[in-house]
C-alpha atoms as a PDB file:
ATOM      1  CA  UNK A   1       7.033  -2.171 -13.043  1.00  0.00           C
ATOM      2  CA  UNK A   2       8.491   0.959 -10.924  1.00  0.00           C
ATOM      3  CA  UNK A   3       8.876   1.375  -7.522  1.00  0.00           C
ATOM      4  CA  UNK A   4       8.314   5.457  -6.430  1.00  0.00           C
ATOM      5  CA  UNK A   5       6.806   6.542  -3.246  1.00  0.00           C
ATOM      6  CA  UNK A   6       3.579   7.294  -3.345  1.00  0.00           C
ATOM      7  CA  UNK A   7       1.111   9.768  -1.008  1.00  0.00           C
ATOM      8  CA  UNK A   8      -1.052   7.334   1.043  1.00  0.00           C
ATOM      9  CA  UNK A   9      -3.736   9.630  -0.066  1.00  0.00           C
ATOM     10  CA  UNK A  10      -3.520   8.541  -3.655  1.00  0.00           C
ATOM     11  CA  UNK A  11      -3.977   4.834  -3.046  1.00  0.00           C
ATOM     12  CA  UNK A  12      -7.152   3.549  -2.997  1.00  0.00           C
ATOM     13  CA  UNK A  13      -7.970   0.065  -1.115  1.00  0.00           C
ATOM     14  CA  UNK A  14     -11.377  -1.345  -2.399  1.00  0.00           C
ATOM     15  CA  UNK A  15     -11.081  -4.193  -0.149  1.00  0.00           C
ATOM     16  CA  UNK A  16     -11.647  -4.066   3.776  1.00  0.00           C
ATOM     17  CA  UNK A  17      -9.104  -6.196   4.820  1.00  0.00           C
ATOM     18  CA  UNK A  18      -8.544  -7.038   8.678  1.00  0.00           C
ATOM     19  CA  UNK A  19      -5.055  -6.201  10.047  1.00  0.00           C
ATOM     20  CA  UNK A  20      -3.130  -7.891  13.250  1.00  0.00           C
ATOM     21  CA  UNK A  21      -2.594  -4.777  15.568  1.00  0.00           C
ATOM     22  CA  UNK A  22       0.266  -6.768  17.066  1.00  0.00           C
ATOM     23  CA  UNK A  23       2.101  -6.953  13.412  1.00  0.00           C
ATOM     24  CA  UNK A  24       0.876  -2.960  12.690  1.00  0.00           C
ATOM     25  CA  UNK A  25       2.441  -2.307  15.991  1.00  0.00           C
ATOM     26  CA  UNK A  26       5.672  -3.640  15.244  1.00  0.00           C
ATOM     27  CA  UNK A  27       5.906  -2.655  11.471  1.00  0.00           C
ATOM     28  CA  UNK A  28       5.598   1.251  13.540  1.00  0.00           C
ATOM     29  CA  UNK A  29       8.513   0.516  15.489  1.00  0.00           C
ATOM     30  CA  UNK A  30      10.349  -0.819  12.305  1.00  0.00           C
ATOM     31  CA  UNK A  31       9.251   1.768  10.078  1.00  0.00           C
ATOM     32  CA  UNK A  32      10.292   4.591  12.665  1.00  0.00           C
ATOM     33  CA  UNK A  33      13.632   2.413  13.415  1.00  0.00           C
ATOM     34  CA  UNK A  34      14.632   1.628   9.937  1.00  0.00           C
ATOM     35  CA  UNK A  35      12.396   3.239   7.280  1.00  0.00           C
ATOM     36  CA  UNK A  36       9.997   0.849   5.375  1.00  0.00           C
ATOM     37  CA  UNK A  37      12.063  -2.043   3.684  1.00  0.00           C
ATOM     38  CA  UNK A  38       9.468  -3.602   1.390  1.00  0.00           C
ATOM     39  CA  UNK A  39       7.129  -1.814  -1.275  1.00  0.00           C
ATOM     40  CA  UNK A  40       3.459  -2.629  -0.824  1.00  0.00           C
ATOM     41  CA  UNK A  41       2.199  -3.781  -4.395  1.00  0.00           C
ATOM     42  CA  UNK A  42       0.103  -1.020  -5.997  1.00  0.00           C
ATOM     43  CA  UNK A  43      -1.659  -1.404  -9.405  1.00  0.00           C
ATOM     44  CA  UNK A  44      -2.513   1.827 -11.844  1.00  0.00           C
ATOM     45  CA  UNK A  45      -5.398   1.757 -13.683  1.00  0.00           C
ATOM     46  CA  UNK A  46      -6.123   4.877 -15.413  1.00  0.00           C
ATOM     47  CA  UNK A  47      -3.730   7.161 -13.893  1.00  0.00           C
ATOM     48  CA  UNK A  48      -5.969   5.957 -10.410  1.00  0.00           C
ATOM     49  CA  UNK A  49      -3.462   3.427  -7.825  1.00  0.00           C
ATOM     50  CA  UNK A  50      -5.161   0.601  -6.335  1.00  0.00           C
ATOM     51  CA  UNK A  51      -3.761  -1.001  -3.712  1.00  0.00           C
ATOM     52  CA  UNK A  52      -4.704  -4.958  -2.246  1.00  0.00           C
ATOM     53  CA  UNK A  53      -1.495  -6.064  -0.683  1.00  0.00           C
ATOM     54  CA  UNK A  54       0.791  -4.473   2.576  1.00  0.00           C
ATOM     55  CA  UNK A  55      -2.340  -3.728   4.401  1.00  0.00           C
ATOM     56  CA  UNK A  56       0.107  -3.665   7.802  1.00  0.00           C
ATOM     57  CA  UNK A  57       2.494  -1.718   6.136  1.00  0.00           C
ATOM     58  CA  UNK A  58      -0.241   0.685   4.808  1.00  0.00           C
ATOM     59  CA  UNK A  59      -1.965   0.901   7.875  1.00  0.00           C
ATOM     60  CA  UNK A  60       1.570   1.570  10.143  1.00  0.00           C
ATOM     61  CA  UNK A  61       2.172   4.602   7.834  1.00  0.00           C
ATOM     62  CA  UNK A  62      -0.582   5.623   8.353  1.00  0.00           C
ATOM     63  CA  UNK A  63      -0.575   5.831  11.698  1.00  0.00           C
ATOM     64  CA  UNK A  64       2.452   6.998  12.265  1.00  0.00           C
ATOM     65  CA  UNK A  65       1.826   9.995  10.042  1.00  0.00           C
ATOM     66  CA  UNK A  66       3.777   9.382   7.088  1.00  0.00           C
ATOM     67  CA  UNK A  67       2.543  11.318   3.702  1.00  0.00           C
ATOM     68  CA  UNK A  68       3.905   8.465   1.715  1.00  0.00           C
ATOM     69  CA  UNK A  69       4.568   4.604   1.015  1.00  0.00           C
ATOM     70  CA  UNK A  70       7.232   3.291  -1.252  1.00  0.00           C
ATOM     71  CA  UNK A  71       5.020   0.995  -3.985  1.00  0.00           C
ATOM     72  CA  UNK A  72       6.111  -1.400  -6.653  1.00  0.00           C
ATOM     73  CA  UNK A  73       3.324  -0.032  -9.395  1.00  0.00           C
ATOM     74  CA  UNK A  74       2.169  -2.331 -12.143  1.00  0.00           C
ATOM     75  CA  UNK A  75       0.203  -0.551 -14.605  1.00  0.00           C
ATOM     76  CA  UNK A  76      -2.834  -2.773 -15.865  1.00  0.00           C
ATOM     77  CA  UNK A  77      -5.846  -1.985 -17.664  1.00  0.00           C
ATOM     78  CA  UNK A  78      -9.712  -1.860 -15.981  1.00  0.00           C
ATOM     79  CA  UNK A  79      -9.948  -5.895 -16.859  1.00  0.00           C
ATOM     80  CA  UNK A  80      -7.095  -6.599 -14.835  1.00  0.00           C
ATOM     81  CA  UNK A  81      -8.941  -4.574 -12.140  1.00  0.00           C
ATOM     82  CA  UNK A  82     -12.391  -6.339 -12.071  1.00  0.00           C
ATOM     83  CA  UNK A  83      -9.976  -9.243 -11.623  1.00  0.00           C
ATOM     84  CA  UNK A  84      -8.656  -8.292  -8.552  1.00  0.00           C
ATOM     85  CA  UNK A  85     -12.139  -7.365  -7.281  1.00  0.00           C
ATOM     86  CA  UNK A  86     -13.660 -10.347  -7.877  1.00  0.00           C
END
């Protein structure tokens, strides 16, 4: 496992999930405050990043314009994928 920072536009997130905008609010003020503290969890697959946890910490970069998110990457192979999917 690595942590690097990673361009939001790289990460793919094959689940909808819903966010708090209360909690996205706030992780903006952090973020812009502080810098982000804790890596979202990002898995590679075939040179392809998947990501299915820090959805308010994805979606506060993202609105606040950042070009990247700092990610702890796991590599894992298309199995371990379908897992995650399922």
């Amino acid at each position: 496992m690595r942590i690097v920072d990673l361009p939001l536009s790289v990460i793919r997130r094959p689940l909808m999930r819903q966010t708090d905008p209360v909690k996205v609010e706030a992780l903006m003020a952090s973020i812009q405050a502080i810098g982000q503290q804790e890596p979202i969890e990002v898995l590679e697959v075939n040179g392809q990043y998947y990501g299915f946890s820090g959805c308010h910490r994805y979606e506060a970069c993202l609105r606040l314009g950042i070009p990247t998110i700092r990610c702890r990457v796991r590599r894992a192979s298309a199995q371990v994928l379908r897992l995650h999917l399922a």
